[in-house]
N, C-alpha and C. Protein backbone atom coordinates (compact mmCIF):
# COMPACT_ATOMS: atom_id res chain seq x y z
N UNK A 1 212.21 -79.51 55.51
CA UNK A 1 213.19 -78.99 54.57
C UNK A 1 213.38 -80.02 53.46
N UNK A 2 213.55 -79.73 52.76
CA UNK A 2 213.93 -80.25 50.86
C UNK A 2 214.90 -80.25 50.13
N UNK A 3 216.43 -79.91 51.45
CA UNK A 3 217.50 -79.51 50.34
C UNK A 3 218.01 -81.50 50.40
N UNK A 4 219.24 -81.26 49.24
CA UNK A 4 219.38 -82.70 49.58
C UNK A 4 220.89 -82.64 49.17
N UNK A 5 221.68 -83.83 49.46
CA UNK A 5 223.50 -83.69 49.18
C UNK A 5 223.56 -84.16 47.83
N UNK A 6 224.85 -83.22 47.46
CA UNK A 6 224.41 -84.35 45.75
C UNK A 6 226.33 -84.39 45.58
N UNK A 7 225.87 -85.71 45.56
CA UNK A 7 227.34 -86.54 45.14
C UNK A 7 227.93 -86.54 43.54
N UNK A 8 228.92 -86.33 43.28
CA UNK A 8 229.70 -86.57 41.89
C UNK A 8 230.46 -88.17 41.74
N UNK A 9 230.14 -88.53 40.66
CA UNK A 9 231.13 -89.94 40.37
C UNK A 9 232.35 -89.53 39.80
N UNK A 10 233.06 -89.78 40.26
CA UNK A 10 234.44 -89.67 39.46
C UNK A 10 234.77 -90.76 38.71
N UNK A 11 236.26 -90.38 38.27
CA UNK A 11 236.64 -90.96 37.48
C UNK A 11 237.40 -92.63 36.98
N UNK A 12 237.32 -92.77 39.16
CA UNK A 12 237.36 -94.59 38.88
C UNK A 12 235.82 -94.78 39.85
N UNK A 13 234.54 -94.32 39.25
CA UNK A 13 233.35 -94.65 40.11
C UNK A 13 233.02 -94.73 40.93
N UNK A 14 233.70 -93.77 41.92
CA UNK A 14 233.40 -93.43 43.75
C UNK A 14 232.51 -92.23 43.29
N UNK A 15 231.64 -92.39 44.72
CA UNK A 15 231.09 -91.15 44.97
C UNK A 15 231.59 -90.22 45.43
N UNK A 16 231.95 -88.78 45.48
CA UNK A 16 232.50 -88.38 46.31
C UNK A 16 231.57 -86.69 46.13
N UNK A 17 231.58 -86.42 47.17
CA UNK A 17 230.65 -85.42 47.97
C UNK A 17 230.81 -84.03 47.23
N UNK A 18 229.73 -83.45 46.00
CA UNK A 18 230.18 -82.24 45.71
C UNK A 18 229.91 -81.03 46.10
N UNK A 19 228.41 -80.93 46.81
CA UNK A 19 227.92 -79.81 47.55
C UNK A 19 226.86 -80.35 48.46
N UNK A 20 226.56 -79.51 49.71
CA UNK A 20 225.64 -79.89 51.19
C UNK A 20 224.62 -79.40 50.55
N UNK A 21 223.74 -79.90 50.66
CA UNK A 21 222.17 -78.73 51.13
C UNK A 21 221.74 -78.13 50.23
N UNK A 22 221.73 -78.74 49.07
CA UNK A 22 221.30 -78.01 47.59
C UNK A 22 219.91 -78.39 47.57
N UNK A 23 219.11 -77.02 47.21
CA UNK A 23 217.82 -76.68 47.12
C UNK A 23 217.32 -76.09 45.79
N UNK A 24 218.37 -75.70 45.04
CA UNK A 24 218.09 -75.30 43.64
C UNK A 24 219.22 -76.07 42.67
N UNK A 25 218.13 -76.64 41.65
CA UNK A 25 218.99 -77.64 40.61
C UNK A 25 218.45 -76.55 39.10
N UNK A 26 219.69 -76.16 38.62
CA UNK A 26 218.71 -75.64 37.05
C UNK A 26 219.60 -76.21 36.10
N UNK A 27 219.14 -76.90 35.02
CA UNK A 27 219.68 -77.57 34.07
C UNK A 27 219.90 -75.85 32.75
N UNK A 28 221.07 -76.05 32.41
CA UNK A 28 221.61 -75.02 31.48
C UNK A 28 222.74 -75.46 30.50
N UNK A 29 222.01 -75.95 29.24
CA UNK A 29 222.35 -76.25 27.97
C UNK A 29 223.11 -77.75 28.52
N UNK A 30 224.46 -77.41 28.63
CA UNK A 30 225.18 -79.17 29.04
C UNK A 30 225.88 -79.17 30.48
N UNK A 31 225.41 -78.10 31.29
CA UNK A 31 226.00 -78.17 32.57
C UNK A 31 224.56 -77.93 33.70
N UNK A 32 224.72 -78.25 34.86
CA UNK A 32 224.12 -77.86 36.08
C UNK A 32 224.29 -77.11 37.27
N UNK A 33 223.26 -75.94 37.29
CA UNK A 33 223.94 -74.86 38.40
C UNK A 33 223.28 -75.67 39.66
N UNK A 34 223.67 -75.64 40.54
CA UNK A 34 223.47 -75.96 42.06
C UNK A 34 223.61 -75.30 42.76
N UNK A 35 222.64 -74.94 43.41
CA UNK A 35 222.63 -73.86 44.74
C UNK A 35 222.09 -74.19 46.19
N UNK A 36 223.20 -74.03 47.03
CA UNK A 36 222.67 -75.02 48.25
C UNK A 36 222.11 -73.46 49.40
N UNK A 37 221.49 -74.21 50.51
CA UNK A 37 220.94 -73.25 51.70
C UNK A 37 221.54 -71.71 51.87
N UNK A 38 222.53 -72.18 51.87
CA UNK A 38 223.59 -71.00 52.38
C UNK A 38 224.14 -69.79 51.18
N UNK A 39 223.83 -70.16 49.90
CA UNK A 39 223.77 -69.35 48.96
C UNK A 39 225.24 -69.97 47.92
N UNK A 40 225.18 -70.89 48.61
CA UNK A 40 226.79 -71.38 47.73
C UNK A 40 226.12 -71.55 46.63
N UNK A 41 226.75 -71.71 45.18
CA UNK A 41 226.64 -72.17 43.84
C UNK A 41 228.09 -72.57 43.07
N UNK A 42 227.91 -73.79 42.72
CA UNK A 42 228.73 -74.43 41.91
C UNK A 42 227.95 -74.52 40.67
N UNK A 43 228.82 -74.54 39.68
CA UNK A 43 228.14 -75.28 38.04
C UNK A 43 229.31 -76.59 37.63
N UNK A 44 228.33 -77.43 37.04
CA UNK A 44 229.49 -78.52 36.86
C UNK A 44 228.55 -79.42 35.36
N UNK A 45 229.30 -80.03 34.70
CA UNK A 45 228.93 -80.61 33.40
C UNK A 45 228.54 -81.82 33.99
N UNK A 46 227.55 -82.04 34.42
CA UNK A 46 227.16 -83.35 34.41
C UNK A 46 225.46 -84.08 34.22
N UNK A 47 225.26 -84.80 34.34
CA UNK A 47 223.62 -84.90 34.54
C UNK A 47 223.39 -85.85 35.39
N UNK A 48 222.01 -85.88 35.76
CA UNK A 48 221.76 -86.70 36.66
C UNK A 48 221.52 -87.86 36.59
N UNK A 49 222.08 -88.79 37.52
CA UNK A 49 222.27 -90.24 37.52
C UNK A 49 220.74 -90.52 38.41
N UNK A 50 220.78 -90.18 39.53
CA UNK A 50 219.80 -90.86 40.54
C UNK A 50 219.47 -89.79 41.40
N UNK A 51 218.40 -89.75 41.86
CA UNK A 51 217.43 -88.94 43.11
C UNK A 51 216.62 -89.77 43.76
N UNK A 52 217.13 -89.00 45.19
CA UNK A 52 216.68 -90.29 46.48
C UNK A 52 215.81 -89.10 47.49
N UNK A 53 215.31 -88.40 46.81
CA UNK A 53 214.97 -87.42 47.61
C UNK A 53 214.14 -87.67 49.04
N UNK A 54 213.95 -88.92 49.53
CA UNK A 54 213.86 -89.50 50.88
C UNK A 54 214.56 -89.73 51.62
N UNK A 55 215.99 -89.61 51.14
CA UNK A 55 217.35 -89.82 51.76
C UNK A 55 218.14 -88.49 51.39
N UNK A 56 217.80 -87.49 51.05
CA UNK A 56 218.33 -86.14 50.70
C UNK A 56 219.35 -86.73 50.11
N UNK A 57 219.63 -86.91 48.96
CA UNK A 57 220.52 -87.64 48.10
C UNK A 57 220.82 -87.90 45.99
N UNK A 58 221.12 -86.83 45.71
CA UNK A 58 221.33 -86.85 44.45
C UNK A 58 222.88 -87.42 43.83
N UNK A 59 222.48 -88.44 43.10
CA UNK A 59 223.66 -87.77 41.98
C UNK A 59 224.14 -87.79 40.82
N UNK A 60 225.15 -87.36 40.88
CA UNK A 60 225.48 -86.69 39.18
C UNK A 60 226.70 -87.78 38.68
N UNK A 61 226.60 -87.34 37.40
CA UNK A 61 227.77 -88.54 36.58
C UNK A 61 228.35 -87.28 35.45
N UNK A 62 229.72 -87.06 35.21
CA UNK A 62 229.77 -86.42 34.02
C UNK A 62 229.78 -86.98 32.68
């Protein structure tokens, strides 16, 4: 399997956990849809900081 967790930085530079098991990333104009295993989808303004995809591990910065 290939999904991976993808963390958000907030706003004093913690990571903190925004969705499990995301398997679909689509970049759309200045935001990112995310869609994990289970059919969840969030969109959120951010881009990507780092991919660890050996550690199922993305993340985002707004």
């Amino acid at each position: 399997m290939c999904e991976a967790n993808v963390y958000l930085i907030d706003e004093s530079g913690e990571e903190k956990l925004f969705l499990e098991f995301v398997d679909i990333i689509v970049p759309e104009e200045d935001e990112l849809v995310l869609e994990n295993i289970f059919g969840e989808r969030k969109i959120v303004k951010a881009k990507i900081k780092e991919m660890t995809l050996v550690n199922h591990r993305i993340v985002l910065q707004k």
